[in-house]
Protein backbone atom coordinates (compact mmCIF):
# COMPACT_ATOMS: atom_id res chain seq x y z
CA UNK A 1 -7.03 -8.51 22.82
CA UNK A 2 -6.37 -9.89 19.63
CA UNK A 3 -4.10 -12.29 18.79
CA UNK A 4 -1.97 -12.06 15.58
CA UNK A 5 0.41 -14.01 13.23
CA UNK A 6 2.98 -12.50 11.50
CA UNK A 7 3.47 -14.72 7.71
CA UNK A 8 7.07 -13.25 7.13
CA UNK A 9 9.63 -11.84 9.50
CA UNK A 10 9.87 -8.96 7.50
CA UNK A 11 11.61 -5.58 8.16
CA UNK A 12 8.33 -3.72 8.01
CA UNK A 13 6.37 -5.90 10.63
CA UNK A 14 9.50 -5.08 12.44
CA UNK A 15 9.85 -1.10 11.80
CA UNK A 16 6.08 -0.02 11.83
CA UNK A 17 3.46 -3.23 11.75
CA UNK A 18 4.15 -4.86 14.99
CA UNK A 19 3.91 -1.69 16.84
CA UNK A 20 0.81 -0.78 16.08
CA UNK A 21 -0.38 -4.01 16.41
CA UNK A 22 0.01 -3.77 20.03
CA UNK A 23 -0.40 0.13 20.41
CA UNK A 24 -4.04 -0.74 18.99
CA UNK A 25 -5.24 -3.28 21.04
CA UNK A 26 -3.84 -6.51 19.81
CA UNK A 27 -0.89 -8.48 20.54
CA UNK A 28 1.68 -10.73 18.00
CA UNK A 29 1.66 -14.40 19.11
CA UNK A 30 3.68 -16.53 16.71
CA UNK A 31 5.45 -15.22 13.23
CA UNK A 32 6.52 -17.95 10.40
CA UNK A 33 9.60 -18.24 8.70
CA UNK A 34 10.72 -20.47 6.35
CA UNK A 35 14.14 -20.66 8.06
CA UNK A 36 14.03 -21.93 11.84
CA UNK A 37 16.87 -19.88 12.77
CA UNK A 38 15.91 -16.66 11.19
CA UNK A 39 12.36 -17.18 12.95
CA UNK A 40 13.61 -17.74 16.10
CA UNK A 41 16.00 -14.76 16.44
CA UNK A 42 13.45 -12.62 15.03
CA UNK A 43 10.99 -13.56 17.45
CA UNK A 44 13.14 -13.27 20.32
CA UNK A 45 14.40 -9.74 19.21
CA UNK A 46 10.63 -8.52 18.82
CA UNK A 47 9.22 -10.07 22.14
CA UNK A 48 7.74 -12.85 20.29
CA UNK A 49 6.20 -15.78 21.77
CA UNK A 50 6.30 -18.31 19.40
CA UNK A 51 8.00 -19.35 15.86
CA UNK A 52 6.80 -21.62 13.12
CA UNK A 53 8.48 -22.78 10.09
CA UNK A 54 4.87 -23.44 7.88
CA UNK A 55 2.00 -21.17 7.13
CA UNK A 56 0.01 -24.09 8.06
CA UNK A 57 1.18 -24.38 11.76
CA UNK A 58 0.81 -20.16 12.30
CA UNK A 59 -2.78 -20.68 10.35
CA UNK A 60 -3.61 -23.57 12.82
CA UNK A 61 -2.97 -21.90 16.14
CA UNK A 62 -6.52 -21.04 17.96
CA UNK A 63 -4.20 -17.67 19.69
CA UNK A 64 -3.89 -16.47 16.43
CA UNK A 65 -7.26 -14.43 15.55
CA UNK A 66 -5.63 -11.96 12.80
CA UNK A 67 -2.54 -12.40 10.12
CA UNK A 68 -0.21 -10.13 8.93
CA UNK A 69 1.43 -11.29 5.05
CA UNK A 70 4.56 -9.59 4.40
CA UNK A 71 6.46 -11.73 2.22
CA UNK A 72 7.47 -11.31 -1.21
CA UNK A 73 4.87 -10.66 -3.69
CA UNK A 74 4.83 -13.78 -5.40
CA UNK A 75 3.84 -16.02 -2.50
CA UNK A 76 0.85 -13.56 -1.21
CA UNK A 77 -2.28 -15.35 -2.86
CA UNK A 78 -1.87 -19.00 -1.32
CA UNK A 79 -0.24 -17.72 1.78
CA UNK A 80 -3.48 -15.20 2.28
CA UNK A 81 -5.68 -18.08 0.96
CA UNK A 82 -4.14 -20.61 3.91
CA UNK A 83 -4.92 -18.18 6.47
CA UNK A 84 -8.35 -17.87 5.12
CA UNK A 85 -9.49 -20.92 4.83
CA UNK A 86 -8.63 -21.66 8.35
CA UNK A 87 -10.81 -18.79 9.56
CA UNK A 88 -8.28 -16.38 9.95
CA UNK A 89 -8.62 -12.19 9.17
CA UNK A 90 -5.81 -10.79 6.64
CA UNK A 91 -3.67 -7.65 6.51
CA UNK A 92 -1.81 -8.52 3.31
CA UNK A 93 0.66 -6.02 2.21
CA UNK A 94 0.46 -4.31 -1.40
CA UNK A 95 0.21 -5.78 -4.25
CA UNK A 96 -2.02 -8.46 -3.24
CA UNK A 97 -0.91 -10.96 -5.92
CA UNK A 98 0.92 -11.18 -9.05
CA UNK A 99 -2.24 -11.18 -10.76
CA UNK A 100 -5.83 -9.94 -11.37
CA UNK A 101 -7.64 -12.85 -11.13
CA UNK A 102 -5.20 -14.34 -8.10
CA UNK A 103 -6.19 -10.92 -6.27
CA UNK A 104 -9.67 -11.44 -6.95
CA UNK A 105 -9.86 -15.06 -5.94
CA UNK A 106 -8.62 -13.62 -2.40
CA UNK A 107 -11.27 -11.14 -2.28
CA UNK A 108 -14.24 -13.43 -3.11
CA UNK A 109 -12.66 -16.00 -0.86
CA UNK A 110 -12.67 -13.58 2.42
CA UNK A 111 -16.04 -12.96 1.43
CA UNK A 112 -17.59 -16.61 1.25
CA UNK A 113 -15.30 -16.59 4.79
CA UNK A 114 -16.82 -13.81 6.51
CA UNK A 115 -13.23 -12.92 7.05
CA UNK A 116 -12.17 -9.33 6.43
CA UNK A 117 -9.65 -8.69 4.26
CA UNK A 118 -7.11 -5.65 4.37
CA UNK A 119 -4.41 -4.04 1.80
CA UNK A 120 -1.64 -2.48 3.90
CA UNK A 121 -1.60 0.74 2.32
CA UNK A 122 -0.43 2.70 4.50
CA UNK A 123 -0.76 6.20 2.51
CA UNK A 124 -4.16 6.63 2.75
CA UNK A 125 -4.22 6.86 6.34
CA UNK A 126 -1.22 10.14 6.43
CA UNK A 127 -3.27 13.31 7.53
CA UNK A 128 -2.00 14.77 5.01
CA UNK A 129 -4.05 13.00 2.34
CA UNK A 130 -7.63 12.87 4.59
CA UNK A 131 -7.17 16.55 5.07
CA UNK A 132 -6.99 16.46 1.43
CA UNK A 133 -9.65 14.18 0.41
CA UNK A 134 -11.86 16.76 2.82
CA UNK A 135 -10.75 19.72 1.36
CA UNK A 136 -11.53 18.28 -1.61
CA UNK A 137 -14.82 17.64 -0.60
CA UNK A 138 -15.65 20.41 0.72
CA UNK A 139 -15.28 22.57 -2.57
CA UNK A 140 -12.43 24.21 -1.39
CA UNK A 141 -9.90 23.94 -5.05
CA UNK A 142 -13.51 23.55 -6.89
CA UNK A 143 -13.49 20.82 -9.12
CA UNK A 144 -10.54 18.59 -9.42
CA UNK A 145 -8.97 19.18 -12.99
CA UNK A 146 -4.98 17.50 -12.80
CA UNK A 147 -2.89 15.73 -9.89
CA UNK A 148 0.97 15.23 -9.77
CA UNK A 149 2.70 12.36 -7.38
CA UNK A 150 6.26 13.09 -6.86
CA UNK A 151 7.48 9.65 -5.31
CA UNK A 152 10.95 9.34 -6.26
CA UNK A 153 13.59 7.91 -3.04
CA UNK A 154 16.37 6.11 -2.76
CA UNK A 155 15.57 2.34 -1.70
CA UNK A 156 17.95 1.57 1.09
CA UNK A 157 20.49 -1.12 0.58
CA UNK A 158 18.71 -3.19 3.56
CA UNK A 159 15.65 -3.36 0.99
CA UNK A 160 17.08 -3.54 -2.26
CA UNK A 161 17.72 -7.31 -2.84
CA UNK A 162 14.38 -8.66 -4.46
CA UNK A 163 13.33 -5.10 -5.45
CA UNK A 164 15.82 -5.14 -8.06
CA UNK A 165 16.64 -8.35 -8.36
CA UNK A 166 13.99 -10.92 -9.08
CA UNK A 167 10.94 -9.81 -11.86
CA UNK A 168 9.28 -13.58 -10.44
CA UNK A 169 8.74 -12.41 -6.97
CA UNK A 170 6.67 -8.59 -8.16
CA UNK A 171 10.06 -6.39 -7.92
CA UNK A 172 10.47 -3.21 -9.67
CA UNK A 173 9.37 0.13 -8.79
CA UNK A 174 6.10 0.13 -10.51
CA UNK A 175 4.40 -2.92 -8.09
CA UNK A 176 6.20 -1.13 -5.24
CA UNK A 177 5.24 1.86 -5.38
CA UNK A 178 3.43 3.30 -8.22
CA UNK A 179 0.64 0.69 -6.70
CA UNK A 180 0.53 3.25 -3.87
CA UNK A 181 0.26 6.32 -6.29
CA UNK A 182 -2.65 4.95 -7.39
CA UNK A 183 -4.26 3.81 -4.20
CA UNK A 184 -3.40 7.27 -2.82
CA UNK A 185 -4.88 8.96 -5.76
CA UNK A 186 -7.81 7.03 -5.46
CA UNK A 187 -8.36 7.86 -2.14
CA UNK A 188 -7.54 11.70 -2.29
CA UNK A 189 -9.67 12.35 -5.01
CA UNK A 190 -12.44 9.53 -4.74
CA UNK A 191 -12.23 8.36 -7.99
CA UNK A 192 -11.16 5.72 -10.05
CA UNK A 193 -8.50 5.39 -13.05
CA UNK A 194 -9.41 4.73 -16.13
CA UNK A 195 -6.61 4.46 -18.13
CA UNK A 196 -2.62 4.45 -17.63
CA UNK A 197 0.38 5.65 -20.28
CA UNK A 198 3.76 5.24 -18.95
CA UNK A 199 7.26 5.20 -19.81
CA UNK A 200 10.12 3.34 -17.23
CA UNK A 201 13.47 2.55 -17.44
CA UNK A 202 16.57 1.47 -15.22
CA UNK A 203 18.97 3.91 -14.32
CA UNK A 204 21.79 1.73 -13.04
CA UNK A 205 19.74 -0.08 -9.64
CA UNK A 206 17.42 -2.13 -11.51
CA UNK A 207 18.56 -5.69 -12.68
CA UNK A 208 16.78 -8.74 -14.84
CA UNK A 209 15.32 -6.14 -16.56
CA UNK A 210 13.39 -4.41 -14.19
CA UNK A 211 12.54 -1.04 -14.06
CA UNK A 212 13.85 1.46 -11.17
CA UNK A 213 12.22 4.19 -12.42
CA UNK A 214 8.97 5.17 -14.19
CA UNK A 215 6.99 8.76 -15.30
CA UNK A 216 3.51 8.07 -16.76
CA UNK A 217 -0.21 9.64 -16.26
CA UNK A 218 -3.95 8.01 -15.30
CA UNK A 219 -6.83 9.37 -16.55
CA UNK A 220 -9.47 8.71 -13.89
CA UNK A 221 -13.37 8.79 -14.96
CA UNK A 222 -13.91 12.26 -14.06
CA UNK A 223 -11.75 13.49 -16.27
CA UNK A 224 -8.74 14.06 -14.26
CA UNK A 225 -5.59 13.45 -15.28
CA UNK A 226 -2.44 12.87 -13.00
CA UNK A 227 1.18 12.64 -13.45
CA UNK A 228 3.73 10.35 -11.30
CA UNK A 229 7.25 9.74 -11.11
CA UNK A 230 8.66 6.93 -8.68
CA UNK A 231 11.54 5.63 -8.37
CA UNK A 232 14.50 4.02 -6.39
CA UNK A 233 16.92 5.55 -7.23
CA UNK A 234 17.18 9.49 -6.07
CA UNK A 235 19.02 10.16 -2.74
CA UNK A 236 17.71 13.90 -2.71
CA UNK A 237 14.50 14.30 -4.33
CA UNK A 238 11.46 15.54 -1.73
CA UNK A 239 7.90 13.97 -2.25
CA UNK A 240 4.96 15.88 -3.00
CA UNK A 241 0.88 15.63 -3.86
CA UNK A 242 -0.51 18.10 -5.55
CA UNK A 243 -4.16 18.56 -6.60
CA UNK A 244 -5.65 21.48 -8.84
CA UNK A 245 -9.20 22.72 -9.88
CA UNK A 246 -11.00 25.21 -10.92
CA UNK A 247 -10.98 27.27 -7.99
CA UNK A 248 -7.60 26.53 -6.26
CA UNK A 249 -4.57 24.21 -5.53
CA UNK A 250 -3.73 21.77 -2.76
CA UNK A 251 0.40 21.36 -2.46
CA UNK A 252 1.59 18.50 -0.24
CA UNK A 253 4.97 18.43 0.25
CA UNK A 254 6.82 15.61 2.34
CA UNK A 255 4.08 13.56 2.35
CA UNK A 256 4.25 10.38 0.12
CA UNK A 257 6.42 8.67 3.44
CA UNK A 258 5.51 5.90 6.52
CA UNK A 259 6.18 8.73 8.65
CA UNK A 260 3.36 11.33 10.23
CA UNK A 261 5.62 13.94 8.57
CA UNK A 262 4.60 16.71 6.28
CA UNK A 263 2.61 19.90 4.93
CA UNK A 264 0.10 20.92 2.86
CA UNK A 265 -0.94 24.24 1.63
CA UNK A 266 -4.03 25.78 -0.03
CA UNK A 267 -3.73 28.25 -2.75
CA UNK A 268 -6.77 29.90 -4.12
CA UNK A 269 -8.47 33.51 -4.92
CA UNK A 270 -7.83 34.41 -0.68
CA UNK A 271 -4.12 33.28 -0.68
CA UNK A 272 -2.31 30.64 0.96
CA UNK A 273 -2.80 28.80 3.80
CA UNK A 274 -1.79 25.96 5.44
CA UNK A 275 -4.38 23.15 6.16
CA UNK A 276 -4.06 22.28 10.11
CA UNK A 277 -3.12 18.53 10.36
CA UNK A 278 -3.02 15.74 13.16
CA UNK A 279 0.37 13.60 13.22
CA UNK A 280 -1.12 10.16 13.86
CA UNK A 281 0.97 7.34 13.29
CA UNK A 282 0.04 6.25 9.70
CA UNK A 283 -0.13 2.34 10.75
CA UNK A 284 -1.62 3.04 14.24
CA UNK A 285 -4.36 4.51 12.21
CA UNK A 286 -4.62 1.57 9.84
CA UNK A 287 -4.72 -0.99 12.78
CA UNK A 288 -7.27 0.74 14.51
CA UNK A 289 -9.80 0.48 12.04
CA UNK A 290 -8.84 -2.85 11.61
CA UNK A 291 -9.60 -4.20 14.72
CA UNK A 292 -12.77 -2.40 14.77
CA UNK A 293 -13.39 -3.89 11.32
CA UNK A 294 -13.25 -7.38 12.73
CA UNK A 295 -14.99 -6.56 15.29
CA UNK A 296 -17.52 -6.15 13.16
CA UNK A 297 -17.33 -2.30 13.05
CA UNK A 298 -17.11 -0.32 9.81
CA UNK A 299 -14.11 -1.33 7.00
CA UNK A 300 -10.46 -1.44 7.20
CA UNK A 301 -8.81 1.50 5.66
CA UNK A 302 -8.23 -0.28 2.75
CA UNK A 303 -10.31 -2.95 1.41
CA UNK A 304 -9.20 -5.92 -0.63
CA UNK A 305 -10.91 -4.36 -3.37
CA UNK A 306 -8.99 -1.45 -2.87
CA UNK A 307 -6.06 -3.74 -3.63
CA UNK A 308 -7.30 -5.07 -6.24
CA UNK A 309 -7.88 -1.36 -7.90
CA UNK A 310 -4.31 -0.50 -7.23
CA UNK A 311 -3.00 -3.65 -8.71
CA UNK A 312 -5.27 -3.26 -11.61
CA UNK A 313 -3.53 0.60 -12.43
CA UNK A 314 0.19 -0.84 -11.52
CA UNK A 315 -0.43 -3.90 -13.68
CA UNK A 316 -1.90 -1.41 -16.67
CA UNK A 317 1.34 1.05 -15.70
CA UNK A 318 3.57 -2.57 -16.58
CA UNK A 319 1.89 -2.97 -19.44
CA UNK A 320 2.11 0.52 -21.17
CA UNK A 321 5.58 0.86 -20.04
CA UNK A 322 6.54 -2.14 -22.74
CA UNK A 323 3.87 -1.49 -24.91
CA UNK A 324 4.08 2.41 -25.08
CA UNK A 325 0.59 2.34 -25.94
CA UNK A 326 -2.41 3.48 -23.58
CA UNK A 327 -3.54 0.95 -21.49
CA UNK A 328 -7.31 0.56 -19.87
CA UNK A 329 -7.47 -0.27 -16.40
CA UNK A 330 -10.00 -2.84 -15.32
CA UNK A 331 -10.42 -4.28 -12.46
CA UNK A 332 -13.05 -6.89 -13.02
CA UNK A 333 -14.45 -6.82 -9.61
């Protein structure tokens, strides 16, 4: 069994993370909060054994094998660096930092560790997108030509506070969740993006002067180009991922979502069909491969580089929002 530490009693560790901790194999020992009391009750609500106040104490317990990071964006790099250094394997959730070269510096330094190093993005691991990426290929649409990402929802009001609040800690909807568009994308189509144009704006959620909505495209290196639209602030819209080539169209609908919800159909010269799918629990699937990563068994779902990628297009998405000029996305990895 492995032992993990949750750095933030957050409300995803609590909805999804911690469940498939344990449905996989492991088991949460001790999760950190900056405030005693909020630790405490949180622990005792999720069948937690211990609390800490300091990265430092969760980093320094020998129980804890594996961390979890699910605090605000800002405080990622040292908190994932902490754990680290004292030996510890990282889930960190997305973005991994505020910036490039912070993301990078937690890459390289899992690496020197012989630590692995995970981005919690979750999407990658829906059904829906591996039978996809297979489809893909397999030949089945013929080669990829365009992509569309329909990821407009309403943000709750039990997650809005930082989203919209404060630009200091990452909020806004392009580091939430254009960063999985782009992961997603990456994954579906195995490719990379080379370049981002976007436009965002705030239609009434977003304060400080950040953005609750945003339309823009990538071009990736193949050639493709693909359109996305996030936001916070639609209570009605449906998701969708679409891919078309040369020889046919893939139409997700439902699918951009934590849950193992969801459809996608295949249109080409025989007619339409839907691709069969197996409803695995997107996070279930994430932590298994985790644990077999540290176990020295193949790679997480998604890498730290993977994060880093991601970052790289939502950070080049920020930056041709305000510049309104086409932006290249590097990664320097």
């Amino acid at each position: 069994m492995t032992g993990w530490g949750l750095i933030g009693a957050s409300t995803i560790a609590r909805e999804w993370v911690i469940g498939a901790i344990r449905a996989t194999g492991g088991e949460v020992i001790s999760v950190m909060s900056t405030s005693a009391e909020r630790g405490a009750l949180y622990a005792t609500e999720n069948s937690i054994g211990k609390s800490v106040t300091s990265v430092e104490d969760l980093a320094g317990d020998p129980d804890v094998k594996a961390v979890y990071v699910s605090t605000t964006n800002e405080l990622h790099r040292e908190q994932t660096l902490a754990a680290i250094r004292a030996g510890k394997h990282v889930l960190c959730e997305k973005p991994l930092a505020m910036t490039l070269e912070d993301a990078r510096d937690m890459v390289v330094a899992a690496r020197e560790a012989g630590v692995v190093l995970a981005t919690n993005h979750h999407l990658r691991n829906a059904a829906a997108h591996r039978a996809m990426r297979a489809a893909i290929a397999e030949g089945r649409i013929g080669r990829p030509i365009a992509a569309r990402v329909f990821h407009a929802v309403y943000l709750p009001p039990h997650l809005q506070g930082w989203r919209l609040e404060r630009p200091e800690a990452g909020g806004g909807v392009i580091l939430d969740i254009t960063v999985h568009d782009a992961d997603t994308l990456r994954f579906v189509l195995n490719d990379d993006p080379a370049e981002a144009v976007a436009i965002s704006h705030s239609a009434g959620m977003g304060k400080a002067g950040l953005e609750d909505g945003v339309m823009g495209v990538l071009r990736f290196r193949s050639g493709v180009i693909a359109q996305f639209h996030d936001a916070f602030t639609t209570k009605f819209a449906e998701t969708g991922f679409e891919v078309h080539g040369t020889e046919g169209s893939l139409i997700g609908r439902n699918v951009m979502t934590q849950k193992p919800v969801g459809t996608v159909t295949l249109r080409n010269a025989e007619g339409e069909s839907l691709l069969p799918l197996d409803p695995a629990n997107l996070y279930e699937t994430a932590l298994t491969a985790f644990h077999a990563a540290i176990e020295g068994n193949g790679q997480p779902s998604a890498t730290g580089e993977d994060g880093v990628w991601s970052l790289a297009t939502g950070l080049a998405v920020v930056k041709a929002a305000a510049t309104g000029q086409a932006v290249a996305i590097e990664t320097g990895l």
